[in-house]
Protein backbone atom coordinates (compact mmCIF):
# COMPACT_ATOMS: atom_id res chain seq x y z
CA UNK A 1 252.17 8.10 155.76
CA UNK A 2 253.12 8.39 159.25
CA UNK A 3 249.41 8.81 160.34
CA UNK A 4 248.51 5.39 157.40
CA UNK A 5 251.31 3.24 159.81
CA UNK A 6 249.88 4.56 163.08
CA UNK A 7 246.91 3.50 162.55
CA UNK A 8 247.75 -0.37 160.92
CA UNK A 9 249.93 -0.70 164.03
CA UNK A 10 246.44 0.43 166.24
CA UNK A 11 244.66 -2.18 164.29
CA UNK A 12 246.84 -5.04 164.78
CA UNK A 13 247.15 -4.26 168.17
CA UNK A 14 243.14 -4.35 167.87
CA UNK A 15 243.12 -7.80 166.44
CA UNK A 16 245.69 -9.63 168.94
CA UNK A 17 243.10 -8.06 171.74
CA UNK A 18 240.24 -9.92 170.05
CA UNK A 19 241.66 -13.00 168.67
CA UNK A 20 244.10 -14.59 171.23
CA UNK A 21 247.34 -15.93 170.05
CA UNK A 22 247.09 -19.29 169.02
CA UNK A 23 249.00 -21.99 171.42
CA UNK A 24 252.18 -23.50 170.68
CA UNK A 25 254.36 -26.53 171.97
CA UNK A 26 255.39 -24.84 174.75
CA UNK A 27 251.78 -25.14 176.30
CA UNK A 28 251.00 -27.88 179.03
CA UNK A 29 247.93 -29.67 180.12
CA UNK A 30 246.73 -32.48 181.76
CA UNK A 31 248.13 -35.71 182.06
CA UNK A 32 246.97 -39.24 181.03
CA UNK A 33 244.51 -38.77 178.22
CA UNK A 34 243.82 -41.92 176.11
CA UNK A 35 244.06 -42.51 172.21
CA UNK A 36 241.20 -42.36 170.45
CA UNK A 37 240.77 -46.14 170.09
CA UNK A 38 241.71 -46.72 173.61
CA UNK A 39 238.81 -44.06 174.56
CA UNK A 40 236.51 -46.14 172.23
CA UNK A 41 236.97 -49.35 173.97
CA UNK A 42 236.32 -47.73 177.47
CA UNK A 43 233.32 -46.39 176.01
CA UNK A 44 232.26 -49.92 175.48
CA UNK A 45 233.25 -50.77 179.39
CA UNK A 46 231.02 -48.04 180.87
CA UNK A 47 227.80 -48.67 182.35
CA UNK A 48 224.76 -46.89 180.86
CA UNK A 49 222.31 -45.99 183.45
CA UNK A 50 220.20 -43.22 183.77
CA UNK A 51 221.32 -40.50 186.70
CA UNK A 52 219.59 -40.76 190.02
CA UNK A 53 220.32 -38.64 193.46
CA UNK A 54 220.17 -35.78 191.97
CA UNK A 55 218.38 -34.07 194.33
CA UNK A 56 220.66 -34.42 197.55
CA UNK A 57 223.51 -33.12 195.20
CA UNK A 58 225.76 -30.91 197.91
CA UNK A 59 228.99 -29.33 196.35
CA UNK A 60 230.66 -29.48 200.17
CA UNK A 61 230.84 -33.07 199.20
CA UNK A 62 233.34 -33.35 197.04
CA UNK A 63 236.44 -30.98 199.39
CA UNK A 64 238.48 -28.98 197.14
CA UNK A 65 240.60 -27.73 196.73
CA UNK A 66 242.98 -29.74 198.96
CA UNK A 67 246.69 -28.89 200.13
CA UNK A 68 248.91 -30.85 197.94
CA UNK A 69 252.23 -29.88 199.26
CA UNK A 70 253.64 -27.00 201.35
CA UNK A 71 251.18 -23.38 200.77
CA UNK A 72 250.18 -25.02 197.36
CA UNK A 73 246.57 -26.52 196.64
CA UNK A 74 245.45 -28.30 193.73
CA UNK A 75 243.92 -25.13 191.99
CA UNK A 76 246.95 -23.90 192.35
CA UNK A 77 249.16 -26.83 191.34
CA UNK A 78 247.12 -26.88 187.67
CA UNK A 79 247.49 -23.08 187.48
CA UNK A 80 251.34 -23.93 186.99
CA UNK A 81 251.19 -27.36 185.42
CA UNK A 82 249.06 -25.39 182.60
CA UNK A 83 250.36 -21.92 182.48
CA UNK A 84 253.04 -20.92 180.73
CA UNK A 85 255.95 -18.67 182.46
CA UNK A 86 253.99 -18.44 186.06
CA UNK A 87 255.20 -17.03 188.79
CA UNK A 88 253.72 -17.40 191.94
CA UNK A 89 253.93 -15.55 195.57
CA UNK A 90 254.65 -17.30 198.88
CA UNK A 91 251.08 -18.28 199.40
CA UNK A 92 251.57 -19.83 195.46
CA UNK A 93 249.46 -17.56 194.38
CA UNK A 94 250.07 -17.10 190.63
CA UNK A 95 250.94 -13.60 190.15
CA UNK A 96 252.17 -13.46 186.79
CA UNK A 97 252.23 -15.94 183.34
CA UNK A 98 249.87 -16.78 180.69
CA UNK A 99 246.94 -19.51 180.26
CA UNK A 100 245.97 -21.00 176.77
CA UNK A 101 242.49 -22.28 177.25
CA UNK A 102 241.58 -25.31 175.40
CA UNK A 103 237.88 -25.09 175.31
CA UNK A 104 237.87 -22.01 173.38
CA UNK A 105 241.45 -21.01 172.07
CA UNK A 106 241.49 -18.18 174.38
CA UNK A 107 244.80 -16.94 175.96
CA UNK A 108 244.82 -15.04 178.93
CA UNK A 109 248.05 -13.84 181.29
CA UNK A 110 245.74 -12.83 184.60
CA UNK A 111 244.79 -15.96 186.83
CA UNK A 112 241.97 -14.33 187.36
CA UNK A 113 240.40 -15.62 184.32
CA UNK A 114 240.95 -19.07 184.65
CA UNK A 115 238.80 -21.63 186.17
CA UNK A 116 239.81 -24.90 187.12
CA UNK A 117 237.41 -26.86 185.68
CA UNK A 118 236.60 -30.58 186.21
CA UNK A 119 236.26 -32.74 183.24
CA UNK A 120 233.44 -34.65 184.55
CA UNK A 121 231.92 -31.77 187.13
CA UNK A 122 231.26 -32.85 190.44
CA UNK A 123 227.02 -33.30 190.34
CA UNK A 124 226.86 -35.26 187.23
CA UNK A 125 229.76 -37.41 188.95
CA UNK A 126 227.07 -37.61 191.65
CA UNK A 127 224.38 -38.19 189.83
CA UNK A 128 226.18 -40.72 188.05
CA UNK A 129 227.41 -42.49 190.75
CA UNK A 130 229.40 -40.86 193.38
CA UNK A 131 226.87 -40.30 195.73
CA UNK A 132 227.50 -43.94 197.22
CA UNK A 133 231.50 -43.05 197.86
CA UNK A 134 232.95 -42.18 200.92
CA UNK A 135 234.13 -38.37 201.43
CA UNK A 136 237.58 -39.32 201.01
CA UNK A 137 236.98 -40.56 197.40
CA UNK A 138 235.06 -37.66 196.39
CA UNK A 139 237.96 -35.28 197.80
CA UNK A 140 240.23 -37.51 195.91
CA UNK A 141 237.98 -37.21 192.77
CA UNK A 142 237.74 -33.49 193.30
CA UNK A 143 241.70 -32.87 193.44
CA UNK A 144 242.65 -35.43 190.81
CA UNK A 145 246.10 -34.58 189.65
CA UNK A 146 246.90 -38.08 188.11
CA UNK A 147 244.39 -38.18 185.45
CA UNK A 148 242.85 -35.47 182.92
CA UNK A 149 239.89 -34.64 185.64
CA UNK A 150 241.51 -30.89 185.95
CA UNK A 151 241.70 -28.35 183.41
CA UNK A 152 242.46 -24.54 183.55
CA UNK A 153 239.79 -22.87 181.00
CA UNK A 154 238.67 -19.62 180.50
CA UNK A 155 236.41 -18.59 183.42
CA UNK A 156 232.72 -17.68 181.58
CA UNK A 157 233.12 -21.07 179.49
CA UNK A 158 233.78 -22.67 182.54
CA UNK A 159 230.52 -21.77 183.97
CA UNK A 160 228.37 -22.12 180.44
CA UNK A 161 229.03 -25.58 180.99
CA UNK A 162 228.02 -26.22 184.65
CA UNK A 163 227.34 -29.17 185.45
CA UNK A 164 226.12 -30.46 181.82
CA UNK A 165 227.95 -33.39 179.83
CA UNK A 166 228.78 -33.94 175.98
CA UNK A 167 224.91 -34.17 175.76
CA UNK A 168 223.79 -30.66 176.28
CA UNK A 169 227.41 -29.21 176.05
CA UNK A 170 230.31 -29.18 174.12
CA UNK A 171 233.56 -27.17 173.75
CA UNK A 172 233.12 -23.89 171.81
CA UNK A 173 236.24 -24.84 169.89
CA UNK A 174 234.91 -27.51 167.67
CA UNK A 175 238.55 -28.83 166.91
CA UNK A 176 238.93 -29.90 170.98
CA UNK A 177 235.91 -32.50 170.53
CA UNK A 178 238.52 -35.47 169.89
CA UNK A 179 240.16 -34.20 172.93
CA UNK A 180 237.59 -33.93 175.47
CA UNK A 181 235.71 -36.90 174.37
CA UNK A 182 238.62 -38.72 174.83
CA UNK A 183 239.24 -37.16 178.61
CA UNK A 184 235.55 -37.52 179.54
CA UNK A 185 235.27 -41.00 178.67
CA UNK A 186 238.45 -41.87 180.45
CA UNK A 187 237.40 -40.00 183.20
CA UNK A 188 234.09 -41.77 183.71
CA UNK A 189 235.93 -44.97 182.89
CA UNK A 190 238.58 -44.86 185.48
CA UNK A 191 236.34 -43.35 188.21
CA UNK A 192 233.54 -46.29 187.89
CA UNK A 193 230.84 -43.97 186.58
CA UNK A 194 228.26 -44.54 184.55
CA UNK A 195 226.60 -42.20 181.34
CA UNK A 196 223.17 -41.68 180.27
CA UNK A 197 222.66 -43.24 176.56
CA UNK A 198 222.48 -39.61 174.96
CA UNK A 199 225.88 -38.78 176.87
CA UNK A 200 227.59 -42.06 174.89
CA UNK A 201 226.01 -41.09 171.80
CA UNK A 202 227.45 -37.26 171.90
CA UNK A 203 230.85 -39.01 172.52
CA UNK A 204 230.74 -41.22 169.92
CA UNK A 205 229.93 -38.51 167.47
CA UNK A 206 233.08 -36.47 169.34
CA UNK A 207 235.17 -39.36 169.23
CA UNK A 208 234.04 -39.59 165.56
CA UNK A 209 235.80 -36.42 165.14
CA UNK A 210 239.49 -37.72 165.93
């Protein structure tokens, strides 16, 4: 019997390690993401142009991540806003605390594996318009803190998705569509961007979804 509980008590531990706990209220995230309906009508605002400038795309011009206040930089500032329990060093370094990642359900307690990812990444905001701002609005873009631009994710999603949008990518957890339809379109609405028409129709389908 005692070898029978052993071994349920190695299999649940087995099963935690491969399906993350689940998030609960006690999770943060970004701020300022729209209803559903509001999302819809900025949908409707936002230019539809095809992307151009592609091809003098330079990540070095969008500066991140920036200082936001004493040893703290924005990476560093969503680390905490998102995590759960985080301790950091002097350098705010988060040393300890755990991450629920949205795009995938995953939870993770090393900061390690978490990206900061950006909504709308930084070369489709170029190619979809930022190439005519000044540096100062593309650092500003880059380091967003007041909108849902910034997200910590699990680090191998986070670079699955690259630089694609709703188009060519979405969220491997099929029950964040509403969610990151709604935070892309506000995104590109806020920012002045424009989409490509198979980049509104993916969000309408997300936004479909809600």
């Amino acid at each position: 019997m005692r070898r029978i509980a052993l071994a349920s008590i190695s299999a649940a531990i087995s099963a935690l390690l491969l399906f993350p706990l689940a998030p609960t209220a006690a999770w943060a995230g970004p701020p300022g993401i729209p209803t559903a309906q509001v999302a819809l009508d900025e949908l409707a605002a936002v230019t539809i142009a095809e992307e151009t400038h592609a091809d003098t795309y330079d990540r070095r011009l969008f500066p991140h991540w920036a200082t936001v206040q004493g040893t703290c930089n924005s990476r560093e500032e969503v680390l905490k806003r998102d995590g759960k329990d985080v301790v950091t060093d002097a350098s705010c370094a988060a040393v300890s605390g755990s991450w629920y990642s949205p795009y995938d359900g995953a939870t993770w307690t090393s900061a390690s594996d978490i990206d900061i990812d950006h909504m709308v990444p930084l070369k489709d905001a170029w190619r979809s318009g930022a190439w005519e701002w000044t540096t100062a609005k593309r650092k500003a873009f880059a380091n967003s803190l007041q909108d849902s631009q910034l997200w910590a994710v699990t680090d191998n999603v986070n670079q699955s998705k690259s630089d694609q949008d709703p188009s060519t990518w979405r969220p491997p957890l099929a029950s964040f569509e509403c969610e990151y339809a709604r935070s892309w379109v506000d995104v590109k609405f806020d920012w002045g961007l424009t989409m490509q028409p198979a980049e509104r129709t993916a969000l309408e389908q997300m936004l479909a979804t809600c």
